[in-house]
Protein backbone atom coordinates (compact mmCIF):
# COMPACT_ATOMS: atom_id res chain seq x y z
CA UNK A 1 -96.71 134.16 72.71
CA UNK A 2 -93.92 133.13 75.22
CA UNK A 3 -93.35 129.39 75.56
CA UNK A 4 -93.94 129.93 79.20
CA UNK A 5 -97.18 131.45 79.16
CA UNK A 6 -98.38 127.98 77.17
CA UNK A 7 -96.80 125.60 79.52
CA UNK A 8 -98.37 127.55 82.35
CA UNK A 9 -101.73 127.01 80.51
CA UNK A 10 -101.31 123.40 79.32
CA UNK A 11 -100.44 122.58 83.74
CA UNK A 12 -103.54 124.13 84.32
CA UNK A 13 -106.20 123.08 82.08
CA UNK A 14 -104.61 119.41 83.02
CA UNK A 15 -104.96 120.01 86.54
CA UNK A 16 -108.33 121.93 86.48
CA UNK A 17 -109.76 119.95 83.80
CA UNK A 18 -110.97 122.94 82.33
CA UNK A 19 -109.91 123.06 78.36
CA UNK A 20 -111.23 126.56 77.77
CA UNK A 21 -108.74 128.81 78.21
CA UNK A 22 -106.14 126.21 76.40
CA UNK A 23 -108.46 126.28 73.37
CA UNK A 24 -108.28 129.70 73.14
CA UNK A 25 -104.09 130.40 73.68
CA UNK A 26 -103.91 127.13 70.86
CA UNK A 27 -106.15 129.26 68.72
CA UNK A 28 -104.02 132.55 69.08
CA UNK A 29 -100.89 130.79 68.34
CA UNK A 30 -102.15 129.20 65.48
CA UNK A 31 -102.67 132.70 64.06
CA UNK A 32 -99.60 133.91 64.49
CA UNK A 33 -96.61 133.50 62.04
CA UNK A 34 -94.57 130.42 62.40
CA UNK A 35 -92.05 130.81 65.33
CA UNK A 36 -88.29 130.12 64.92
CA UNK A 37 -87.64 127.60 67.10
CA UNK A 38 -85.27 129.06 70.31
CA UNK A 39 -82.30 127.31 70.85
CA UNK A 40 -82.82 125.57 73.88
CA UNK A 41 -80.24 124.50 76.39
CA UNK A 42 -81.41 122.53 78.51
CA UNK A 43 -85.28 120.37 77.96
CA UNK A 44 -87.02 119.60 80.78
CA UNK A 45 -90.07 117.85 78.45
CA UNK A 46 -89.25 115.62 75.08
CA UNK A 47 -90.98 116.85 71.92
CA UNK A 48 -92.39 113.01 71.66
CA UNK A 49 -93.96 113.97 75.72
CA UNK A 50 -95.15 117.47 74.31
CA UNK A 51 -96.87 116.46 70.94
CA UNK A 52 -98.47 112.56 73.06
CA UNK A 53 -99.69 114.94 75.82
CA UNK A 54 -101.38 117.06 73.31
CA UNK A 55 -103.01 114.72 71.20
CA UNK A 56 -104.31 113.09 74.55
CA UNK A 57 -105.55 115.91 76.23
CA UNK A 58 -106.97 117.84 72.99
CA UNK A 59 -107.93 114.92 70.86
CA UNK A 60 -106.22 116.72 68.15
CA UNK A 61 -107.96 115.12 64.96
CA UNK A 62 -106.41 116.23 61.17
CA UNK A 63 -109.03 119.53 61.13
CA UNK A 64 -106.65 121.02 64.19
CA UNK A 65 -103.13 118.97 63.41
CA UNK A 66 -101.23 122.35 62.12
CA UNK A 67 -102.25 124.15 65.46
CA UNK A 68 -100.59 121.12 67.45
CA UNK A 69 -97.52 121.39 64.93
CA UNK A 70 -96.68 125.02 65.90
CA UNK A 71 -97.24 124.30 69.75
CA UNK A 72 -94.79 121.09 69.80
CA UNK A 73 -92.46 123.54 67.89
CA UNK A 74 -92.93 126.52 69.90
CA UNK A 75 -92.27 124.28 73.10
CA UNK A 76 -89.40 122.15 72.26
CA UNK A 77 -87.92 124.09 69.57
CA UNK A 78 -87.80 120.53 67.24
CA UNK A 79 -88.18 120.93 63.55
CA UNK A 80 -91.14 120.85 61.00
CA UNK A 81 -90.62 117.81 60.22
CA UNK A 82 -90.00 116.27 63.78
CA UNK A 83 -93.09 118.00 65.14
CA UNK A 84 -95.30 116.85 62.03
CA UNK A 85 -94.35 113.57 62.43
CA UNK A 86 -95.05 112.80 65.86
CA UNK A 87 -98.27 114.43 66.08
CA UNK A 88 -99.71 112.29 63.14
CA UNK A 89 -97.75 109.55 65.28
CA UNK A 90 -100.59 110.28 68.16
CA UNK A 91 -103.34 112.10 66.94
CA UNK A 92 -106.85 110.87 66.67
CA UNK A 93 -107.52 109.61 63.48
């Protein structure tokens, strides 16, 4: 899944409030292998923004924490590590 395609989705459900269709791209891209992260040149949105806006919107809770590890990663390109660490920084406990 293009990083695109789950920015586009994230702007939307925000806007419309609508979750759904989020859900469901989160879902797919937790099924597929784990990306290599893209060399980025320029970020427009901080891995810290990405994986705080996440847990926020999503409530991610420890049953969906590997799911919001592979989106932060897919997103900003940051590490395993990185990622792991800032969603348990901001997820629901």
């Amino acid at each position: 899944m293009k990083r695109q395609e789950i920015t586009n989705a994230i702007n939307t459900s925000i806007q419309c409030g609508n979750f759904k269709p989020l859900i469901e791209i989160l879902l797919e891209v937790a099924n597929e292998p784990e990306p290599k992260p893209e060399p980025t040149t320029a970020v427009t949105t901080s891995a810290d923004d990405v994986a705080r806006t996440l847990c926020e919107c999503l409530k991610i809770t420890s049953d969906n924490k590997i799911m919001a590890i592979k989106v932060v990663r897919c997103l900003t390109g940051a590490g395993l590590k990185e990622a792991k660490d800032l969603i348990e920084k901001y997820m629901v406990l």
